[in-house]
Protein backbone atom coordinates (compact mmCIF):
# COMPACT_ATOMS: atom_id res chain seq x y z
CA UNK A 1 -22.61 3.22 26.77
CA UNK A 2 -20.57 1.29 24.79
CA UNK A 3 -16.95 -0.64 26.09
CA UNK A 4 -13.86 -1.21 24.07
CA UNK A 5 -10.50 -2.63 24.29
CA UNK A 6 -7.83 -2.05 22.42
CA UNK A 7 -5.09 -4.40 22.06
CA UNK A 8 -1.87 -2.93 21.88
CA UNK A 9 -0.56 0.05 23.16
CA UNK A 10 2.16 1.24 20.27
CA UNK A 11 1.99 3.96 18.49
CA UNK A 12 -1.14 3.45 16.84
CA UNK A 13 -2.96 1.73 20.05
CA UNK A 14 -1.57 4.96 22.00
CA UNK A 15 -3.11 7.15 19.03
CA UNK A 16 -6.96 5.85 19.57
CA UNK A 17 -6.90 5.92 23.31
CA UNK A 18 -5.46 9.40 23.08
CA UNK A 19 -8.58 10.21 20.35
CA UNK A 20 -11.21 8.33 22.07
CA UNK A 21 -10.27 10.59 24.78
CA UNK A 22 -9.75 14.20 23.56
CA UNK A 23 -12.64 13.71 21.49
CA UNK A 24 -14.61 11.90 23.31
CA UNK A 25 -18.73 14.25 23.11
CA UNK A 26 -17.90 14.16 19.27
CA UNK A 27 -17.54 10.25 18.96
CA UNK A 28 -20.38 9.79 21.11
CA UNK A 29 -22.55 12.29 19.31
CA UNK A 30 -21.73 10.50 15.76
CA UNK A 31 -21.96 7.04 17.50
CA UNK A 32 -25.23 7.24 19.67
CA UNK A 33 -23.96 6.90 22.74
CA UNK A 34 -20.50 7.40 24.53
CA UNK A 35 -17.64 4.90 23.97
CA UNK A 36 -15.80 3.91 26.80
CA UNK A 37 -12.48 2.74 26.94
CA UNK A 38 -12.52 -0.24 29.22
CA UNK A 39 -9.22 -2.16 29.05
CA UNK A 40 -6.01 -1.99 27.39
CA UNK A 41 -4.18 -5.50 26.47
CA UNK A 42 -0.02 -5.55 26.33
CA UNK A 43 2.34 -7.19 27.55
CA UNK A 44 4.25 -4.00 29.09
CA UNK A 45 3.17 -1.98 32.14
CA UNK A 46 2.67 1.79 31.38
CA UNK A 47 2.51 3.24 35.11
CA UNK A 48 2.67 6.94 34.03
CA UNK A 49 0.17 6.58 31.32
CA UNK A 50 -3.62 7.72 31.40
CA UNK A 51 -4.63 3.99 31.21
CA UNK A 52 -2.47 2.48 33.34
CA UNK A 53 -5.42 0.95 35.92
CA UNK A 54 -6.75 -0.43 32.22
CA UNK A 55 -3.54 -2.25 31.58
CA UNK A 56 -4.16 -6.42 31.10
CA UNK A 57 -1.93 -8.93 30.38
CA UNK A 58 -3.91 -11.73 29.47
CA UNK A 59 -6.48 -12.18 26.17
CA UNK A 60 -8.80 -13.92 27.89
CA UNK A 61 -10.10 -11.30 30.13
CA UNK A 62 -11.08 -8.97 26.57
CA UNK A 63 -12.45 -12.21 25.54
CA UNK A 64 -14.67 -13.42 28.00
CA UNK A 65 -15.88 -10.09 29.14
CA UNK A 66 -19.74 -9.70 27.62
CA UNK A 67 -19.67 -6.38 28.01
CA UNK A 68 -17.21 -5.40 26.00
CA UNK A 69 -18.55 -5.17 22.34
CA UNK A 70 -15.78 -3.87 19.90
CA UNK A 71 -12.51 -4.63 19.94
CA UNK A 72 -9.15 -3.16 18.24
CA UNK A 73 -6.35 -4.50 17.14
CA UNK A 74 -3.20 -2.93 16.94
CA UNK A 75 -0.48 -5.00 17.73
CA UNK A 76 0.46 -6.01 13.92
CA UNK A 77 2.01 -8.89 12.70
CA UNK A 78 -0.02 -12.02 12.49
CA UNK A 79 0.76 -13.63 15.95
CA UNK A 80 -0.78 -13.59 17.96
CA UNK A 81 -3.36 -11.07 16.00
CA UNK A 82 -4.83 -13.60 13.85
CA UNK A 83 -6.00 -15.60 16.74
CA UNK A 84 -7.07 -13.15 19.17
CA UNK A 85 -8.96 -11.31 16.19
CA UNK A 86 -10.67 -14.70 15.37
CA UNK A 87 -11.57 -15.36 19.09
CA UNK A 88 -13.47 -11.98 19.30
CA UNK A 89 -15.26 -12.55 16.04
CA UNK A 90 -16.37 -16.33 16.77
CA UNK A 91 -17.48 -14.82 20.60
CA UNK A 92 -19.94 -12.07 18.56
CA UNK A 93 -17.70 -8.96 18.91
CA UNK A 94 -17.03 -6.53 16.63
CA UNK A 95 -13.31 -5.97 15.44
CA UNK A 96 -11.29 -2.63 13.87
CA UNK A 97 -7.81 -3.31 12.82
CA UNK A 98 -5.26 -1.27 11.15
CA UNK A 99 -2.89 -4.46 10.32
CA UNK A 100 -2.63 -4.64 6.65
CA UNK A 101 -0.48 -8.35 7.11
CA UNK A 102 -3.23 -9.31 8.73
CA UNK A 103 -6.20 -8.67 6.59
CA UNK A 104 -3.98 -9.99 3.12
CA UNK A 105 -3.41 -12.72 4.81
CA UNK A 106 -6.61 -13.61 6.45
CA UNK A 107 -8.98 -11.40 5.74
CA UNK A 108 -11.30 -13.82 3.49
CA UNK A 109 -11.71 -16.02 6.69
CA UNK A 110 -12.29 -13.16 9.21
CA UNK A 111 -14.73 -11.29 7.00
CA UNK A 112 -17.04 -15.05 6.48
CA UNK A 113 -16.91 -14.89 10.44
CA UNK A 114 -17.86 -11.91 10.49
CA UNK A 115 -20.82 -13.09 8.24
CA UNK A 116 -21.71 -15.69 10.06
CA UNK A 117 -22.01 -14.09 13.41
CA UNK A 118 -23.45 -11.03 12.19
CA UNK A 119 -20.91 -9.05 13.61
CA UNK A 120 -18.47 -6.46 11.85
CA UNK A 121 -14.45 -6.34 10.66
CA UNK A 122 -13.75 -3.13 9.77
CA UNK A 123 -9.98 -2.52 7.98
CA UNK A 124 -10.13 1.03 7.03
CA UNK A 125 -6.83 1.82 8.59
CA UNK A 126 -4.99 -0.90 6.85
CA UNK A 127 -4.49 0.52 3.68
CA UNK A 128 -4.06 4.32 3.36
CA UNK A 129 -3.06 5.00 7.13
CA UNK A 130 -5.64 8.15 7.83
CA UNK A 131 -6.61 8.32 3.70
CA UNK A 132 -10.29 7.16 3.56
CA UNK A 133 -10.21 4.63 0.80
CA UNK A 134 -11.82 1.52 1.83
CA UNK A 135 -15.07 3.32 3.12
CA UNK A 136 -15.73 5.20 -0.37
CA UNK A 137 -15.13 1.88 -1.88
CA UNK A 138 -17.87 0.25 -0.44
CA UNK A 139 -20.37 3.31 0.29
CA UNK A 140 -19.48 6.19 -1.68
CA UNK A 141 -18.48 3.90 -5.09
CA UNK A 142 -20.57 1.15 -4.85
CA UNK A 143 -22.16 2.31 -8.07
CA UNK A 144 -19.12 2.22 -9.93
CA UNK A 145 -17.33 -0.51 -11.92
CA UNK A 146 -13.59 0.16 -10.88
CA UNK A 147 -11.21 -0.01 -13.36
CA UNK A 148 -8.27 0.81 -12.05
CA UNK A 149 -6.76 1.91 -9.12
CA UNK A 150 -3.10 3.17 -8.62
CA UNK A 151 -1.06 4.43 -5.88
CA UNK A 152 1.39 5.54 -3.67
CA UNK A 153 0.64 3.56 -0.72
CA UNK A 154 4.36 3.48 1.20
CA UNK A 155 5.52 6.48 2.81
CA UNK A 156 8.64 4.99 3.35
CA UNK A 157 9.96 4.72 -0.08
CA UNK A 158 8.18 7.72 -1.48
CA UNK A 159 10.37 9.90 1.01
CA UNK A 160 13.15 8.18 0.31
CA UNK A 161 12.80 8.66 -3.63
CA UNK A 162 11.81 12.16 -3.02
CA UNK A 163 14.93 12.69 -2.02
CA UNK A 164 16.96 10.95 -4.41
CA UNK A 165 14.87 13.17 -7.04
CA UNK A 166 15.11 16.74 -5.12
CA UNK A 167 18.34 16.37 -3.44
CA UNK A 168 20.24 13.82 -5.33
CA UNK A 169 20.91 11.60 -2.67
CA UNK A 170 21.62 8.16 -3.18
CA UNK A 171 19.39 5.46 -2.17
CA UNK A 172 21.70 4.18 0.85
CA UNK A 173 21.85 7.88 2.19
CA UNK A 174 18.08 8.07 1.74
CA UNK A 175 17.36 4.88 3.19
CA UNK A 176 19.75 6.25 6.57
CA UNK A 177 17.89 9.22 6.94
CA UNK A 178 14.54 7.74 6.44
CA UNK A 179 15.53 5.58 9.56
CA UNK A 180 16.97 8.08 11.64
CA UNK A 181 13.72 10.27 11.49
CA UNK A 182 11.69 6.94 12.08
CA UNK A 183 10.57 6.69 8.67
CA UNK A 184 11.95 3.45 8.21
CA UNK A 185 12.76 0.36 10.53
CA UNK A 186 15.85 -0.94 11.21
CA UNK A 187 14.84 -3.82 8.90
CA UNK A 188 13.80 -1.63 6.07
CA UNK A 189 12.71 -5.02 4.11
CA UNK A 190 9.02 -4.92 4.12
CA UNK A 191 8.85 -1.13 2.47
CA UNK A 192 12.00 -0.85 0.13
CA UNK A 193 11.04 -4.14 -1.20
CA UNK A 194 8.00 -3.25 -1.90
CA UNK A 195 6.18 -5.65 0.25
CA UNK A 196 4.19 -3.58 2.22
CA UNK A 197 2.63 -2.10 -0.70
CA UNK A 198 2.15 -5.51 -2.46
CA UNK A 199 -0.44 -6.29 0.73
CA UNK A 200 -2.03 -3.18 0.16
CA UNK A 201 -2.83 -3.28 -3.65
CA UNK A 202 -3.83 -6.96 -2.69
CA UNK A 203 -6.56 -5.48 -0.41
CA UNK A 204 -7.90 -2.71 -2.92
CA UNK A 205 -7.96 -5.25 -5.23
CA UNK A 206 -10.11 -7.19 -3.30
CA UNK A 207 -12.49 -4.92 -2.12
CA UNK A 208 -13.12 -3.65 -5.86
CA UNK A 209 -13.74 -7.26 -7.36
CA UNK A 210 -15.40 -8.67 -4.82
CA UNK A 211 -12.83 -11.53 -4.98
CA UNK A 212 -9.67 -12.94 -2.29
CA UNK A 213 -6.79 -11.81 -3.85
CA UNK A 214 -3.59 -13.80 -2.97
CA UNK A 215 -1.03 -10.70 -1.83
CA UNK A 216 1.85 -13.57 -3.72
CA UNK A 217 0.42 -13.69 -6.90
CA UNK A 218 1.43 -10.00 -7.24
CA UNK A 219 4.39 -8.88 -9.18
CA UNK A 220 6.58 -7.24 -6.59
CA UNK A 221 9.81 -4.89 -7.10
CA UNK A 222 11.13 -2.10 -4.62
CA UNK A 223 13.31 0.37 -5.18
CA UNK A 224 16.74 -1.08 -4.10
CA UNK A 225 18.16 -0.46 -7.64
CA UNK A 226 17.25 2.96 -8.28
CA UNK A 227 20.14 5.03 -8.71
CA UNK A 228 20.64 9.20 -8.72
CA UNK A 229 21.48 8.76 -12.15
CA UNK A 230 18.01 7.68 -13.12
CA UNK A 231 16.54 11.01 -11.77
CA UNK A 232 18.82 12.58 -13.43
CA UNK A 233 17.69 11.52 -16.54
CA UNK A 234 14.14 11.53 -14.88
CA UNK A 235 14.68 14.96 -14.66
CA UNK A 236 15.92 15.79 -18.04
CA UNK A 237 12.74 14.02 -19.62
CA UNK A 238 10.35 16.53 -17.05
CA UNK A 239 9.54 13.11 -14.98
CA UNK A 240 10.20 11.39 -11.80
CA UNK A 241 10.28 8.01 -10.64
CA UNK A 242 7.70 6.38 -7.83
CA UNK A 243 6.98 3.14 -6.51
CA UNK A 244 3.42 2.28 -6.96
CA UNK A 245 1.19 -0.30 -6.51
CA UNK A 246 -1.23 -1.01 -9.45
CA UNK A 247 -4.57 -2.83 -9.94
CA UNK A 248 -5.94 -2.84 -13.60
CA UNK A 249 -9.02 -4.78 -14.29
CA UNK A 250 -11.24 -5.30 -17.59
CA UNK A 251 -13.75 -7.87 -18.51
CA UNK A 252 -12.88 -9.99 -14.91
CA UNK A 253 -9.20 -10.06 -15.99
CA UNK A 254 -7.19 -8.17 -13.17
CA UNK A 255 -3.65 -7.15 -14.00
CA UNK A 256 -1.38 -6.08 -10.76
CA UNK A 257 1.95 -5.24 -9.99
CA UNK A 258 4.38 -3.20 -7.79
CA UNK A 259 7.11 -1.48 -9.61
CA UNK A 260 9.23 1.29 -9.58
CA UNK A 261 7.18 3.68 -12.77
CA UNK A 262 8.37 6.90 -13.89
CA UNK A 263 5.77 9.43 -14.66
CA UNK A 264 5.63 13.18 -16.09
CA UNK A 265 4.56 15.92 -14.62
CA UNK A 266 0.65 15.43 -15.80
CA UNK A 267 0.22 12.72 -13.62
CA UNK A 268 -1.69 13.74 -10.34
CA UNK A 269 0.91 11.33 -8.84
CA UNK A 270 3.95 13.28 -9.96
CA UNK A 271 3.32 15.92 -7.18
CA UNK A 272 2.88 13.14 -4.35
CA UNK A 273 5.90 13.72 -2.14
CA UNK A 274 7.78 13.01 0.86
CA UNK A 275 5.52 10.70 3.44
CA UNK A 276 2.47 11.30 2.06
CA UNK A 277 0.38 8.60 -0.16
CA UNK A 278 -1.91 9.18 -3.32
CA UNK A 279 -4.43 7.06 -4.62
CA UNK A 280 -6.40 6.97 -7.94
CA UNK A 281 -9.33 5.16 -8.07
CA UNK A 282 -10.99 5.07 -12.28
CA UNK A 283 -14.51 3.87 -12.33
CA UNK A 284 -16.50 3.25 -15.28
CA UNK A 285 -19.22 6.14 -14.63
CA UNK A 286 -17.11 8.94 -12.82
CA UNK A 287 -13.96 8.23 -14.00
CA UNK A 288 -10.34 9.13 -12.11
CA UNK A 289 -11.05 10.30 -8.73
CA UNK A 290 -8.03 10.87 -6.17
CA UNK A 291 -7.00 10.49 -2.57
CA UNK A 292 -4.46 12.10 -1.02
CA UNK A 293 -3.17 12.10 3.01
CA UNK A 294 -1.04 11.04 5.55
CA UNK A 295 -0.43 7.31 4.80
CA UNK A 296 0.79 6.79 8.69
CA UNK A 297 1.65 8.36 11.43
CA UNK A 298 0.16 7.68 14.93
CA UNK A 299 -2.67 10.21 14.93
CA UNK A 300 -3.97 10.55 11.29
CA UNK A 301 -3.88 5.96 11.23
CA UNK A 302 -5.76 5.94 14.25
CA UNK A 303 -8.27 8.56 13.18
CA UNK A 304 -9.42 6.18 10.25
CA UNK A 305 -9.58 3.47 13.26
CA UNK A 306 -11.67 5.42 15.26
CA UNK A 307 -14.14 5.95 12.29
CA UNK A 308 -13.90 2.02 12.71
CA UNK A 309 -15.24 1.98 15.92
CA UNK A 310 -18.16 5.21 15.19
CA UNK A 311 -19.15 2.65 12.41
CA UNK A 312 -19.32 -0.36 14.37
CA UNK A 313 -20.88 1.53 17.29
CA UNK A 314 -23.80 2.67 15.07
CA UNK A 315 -24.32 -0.88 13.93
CA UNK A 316 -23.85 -2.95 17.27
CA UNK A 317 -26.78 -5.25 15.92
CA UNK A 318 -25.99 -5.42 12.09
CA UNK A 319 -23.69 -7.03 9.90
CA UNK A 320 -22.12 -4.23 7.07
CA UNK A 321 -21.61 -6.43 3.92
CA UNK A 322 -17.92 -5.12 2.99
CA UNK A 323 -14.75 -6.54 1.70
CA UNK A 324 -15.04 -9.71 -0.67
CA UNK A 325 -15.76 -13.40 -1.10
CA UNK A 326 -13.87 -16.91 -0.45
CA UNK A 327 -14.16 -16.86 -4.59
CA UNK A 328 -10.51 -16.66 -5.77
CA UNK A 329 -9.35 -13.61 -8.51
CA UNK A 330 -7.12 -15.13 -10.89
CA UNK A 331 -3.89 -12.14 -11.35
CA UNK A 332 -2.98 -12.19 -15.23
CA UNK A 333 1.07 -13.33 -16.17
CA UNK A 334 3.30 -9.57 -15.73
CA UNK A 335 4.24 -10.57 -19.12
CA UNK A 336 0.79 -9.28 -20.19
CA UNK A 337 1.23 -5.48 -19.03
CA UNK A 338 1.87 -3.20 -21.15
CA UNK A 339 4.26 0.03 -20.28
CA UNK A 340 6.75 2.03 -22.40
CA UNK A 341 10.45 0.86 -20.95
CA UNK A 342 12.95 3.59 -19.83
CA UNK A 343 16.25 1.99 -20.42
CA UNK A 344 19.89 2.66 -19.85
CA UNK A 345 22.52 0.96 -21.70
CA UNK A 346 26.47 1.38 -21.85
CA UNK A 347 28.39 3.05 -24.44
CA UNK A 348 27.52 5.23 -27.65
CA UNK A 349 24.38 5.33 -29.43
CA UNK A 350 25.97 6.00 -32.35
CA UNK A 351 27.63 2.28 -32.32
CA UNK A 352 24.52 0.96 -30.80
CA UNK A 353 22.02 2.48 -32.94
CA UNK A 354 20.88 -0.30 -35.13
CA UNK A 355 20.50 -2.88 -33.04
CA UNK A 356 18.36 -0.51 -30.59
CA UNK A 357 16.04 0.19 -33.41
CA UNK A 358 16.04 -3.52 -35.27
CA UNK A 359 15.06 -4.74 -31.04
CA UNK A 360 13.05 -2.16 -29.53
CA UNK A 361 11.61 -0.56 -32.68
CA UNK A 362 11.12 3.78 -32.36
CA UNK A 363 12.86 5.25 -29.20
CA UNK A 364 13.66 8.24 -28.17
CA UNK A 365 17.42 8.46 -27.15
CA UNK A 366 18.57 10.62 -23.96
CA UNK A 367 22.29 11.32 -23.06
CA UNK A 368 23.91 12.73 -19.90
CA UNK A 369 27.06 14.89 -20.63
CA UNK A 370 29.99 12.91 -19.63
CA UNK A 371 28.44 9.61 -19.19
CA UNK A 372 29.26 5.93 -21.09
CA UNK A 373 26.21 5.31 -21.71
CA UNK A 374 22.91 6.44 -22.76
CA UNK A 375 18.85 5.88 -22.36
CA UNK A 376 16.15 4.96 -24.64
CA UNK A 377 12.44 5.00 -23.97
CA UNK A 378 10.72 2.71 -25.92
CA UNK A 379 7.01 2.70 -26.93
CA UNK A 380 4.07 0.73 -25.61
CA UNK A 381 4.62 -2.57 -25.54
CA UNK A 382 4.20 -5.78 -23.76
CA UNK A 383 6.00 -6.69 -20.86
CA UNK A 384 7.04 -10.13 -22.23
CA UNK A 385 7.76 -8.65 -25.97
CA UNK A 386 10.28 -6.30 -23.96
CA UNK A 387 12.33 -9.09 -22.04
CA UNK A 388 12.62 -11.05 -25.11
CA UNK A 389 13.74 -7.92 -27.32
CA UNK A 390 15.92 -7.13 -23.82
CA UNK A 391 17.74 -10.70 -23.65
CA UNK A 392 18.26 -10.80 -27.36
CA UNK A 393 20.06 -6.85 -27.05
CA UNK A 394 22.11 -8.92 -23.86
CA UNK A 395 23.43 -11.29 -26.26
CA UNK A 396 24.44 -9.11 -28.73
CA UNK A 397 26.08 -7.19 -26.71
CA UNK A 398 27.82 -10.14 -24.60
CA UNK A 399 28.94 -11.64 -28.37
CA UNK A 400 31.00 -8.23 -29.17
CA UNK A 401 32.33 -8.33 -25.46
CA UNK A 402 30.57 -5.19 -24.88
CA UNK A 403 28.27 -4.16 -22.01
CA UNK A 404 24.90 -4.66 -22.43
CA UNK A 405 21.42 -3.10 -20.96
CA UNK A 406 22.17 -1.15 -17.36
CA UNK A 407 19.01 -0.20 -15.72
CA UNK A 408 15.60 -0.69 -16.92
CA UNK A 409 12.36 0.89 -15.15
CA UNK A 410 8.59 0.94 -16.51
CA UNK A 411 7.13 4.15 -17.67
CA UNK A 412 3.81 5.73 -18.32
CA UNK A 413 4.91 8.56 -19.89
């Protein structure tokens, strides 16, 4: 028999417990041997809950205790997780988190522990809630050279811009009834500004280079400045806008951002709605493969933890080589990605037409009836060749006292 702990009881502490329980002969079949549940570590007393004569208060007991061999860690945030996660490691137990801040931020350090004491930190809930991505990473692809990898990783914002696009809402009516159904905190800063996702490209990112990738050196933009009237051209050009997090790499140069993108309807993407997640992983050999779940939610996050736990159970006595190096990935400038730029500028076309075409070169021009303004998507080009075409429109503009570029959002159309 195994024992575990699990610290925190939230919502996805609550979720393993209530799996480790109701499915308890089939985790012990695929493990070896039963896992036991031996104490639960929060600061709150739960005295009509199934573990309430499991409830602890203090770290040390988890930590000291010998018997207890894998630990999980879902509290969040970094403190005190970091240092309780570390303790474990350094004291030979295995850890299973589902904190993404946590494994951005630290994970090089806690995965060379994890070396050194030839003991296991498994993360597969970190990224794609209860989407196995991690695991086919480093088992299932581990023949591949990945290329690419792309994705809706935020549930969050891709409800929210689901319903900008199929109801017309507007972002701040969205963003209220993303919160009221508990889609979104209070604090809505960590997924509308695209932070959340930033962490979880930085992981993927990681785990397919084999390098630490700093989370900061990522280009990150939410969605705060998406309006209704972008799907609405969105829609009259048969695409949609999502937020999604981006990792291209070629010849050890690794290009990543998060962005707003529009995309047409031949992107498996397009069709990823509401609070679920996609992700595309391109390798070299099999080419675009996709994933596609529940990105959260109690019980689907704390499944992929309790495939943490089967995994470490079945390899109490060996280390699994996963995740990356302290060897750092060097993120190329934005300025070197290349898109096609959906733009929106004020006023006519008609009087705006040359300097559109002497700036941004071929476009194709899209009007809404009734509106002062209009939209131009460019072609391919650089990121950095677009700003400077994009300030030099600005000053045109600002010379004739006229109103320059609107709205701009990237495009792989």
């Amino acid at each position: 028999m195994i024992k575990t702990a699990v610290m925190g009881y939230g919502t996805i502490g609550s979720g393993v417990v209530e799996i480790l329980e109701q499915n308890k002969d089939v985790i012990a079949k695929r493990a070896g041997q039963e896992v036991e549940l031996k104490y639960v570590l929060d600061l709150r007393e739960f005295p009509d809950s199934p573990v309430a004569d499991k409830i602890i208060h203090d770290f040390k007991t988890i930590e000291t205790d010998e018997e207890v061999k894998i630990v999980v860690e879902a509290m969040g945030g970094l403190n005190p997780a970091y240092p309780f996660v570390k303790a474990c490691l350094l004291g030979g137990k295995h850890v299973v988190t589902s904190n993404k801040a946590l494994v951005a931020a630290y994970g090089t350090e806690l995965l060379e522990i994890a070396r050194e004491k030839k003991v296991n930190f498994f993360f597969e809930a970190s990224v794609g809630g209860g989407i196995p991505i991690i695991r086919p990473l480093y088992r299932c692809l581990m023949g591949e050279r990945i290329e690419e990898i792309s994705g809706i990783l935020n549930g969050t914002t891709n409800y929210i811009l689901t319903k900008m696009d199929k109801e017309g809402e507007s972002f701040e009516n969205a963003l209220k009834e993303a919160q009221n159904l508990g889609y979104a905190e209070r604090n809505p800063e960590a997924d509308v500004e695209g932070h959340d996702t930033c962490r979880k490209i930085a992981i993927l990112t990681a785990m397919a280079t084999g390098k630490e990738v700093n989370y900061e050196d990522i280009y990150t933009e939410g969605i705060t400045k998406i309006t209704d009237i972008d799907f609405k051209y969105a829609e009259k050009m048969g695409a949609s806008v999502k937020l999604l997090g981006t990792s291209r790499m070629k010849d050890g140069r690794v290009n990543a951002y998060v962005a707003p993108v529009m995309l047409d309807k031949t992107n498996p993407l397009y069709a990823v709605n509401d609070v679920f997640n996609g992700i595309m992983v391109k390798g070299n050999m099999l080419g675009t493969s996709m994933f596609y779940g529940s990105g959260a939610g109690k019980l689907p996050t704390a499944s992929a933890v309790v495939a943490d736990i089967i995994e470490a159970a079945q390899n109490l006595e060996d280390h699994v080589e996963i995740g990356w190096t302290e060897e750092k990935q060097a993120i190329e400038p934005m300025d070197q990605a290349s898109f096609r730029y959906f733009v929106r500028i004020a006023g006519s076309y008609r009087n705006k037409e040359q300097d559109v075409k002497s700036l941004f070169g071929k476009v194709e021009v899209y009007e809404l009836y009734g509106m002062d303004e209009f939209a131009i998507l460019t072609q391919e080009m650089k990121e950095g060749e677009f700003k400077a075409a994009a300030i030099a429109f600005d000053t045109k503009e600002q010379a004739q006292s006229d109103f320059g570029i609107k709205q701009m959002i990237r495009a792989m159309l």
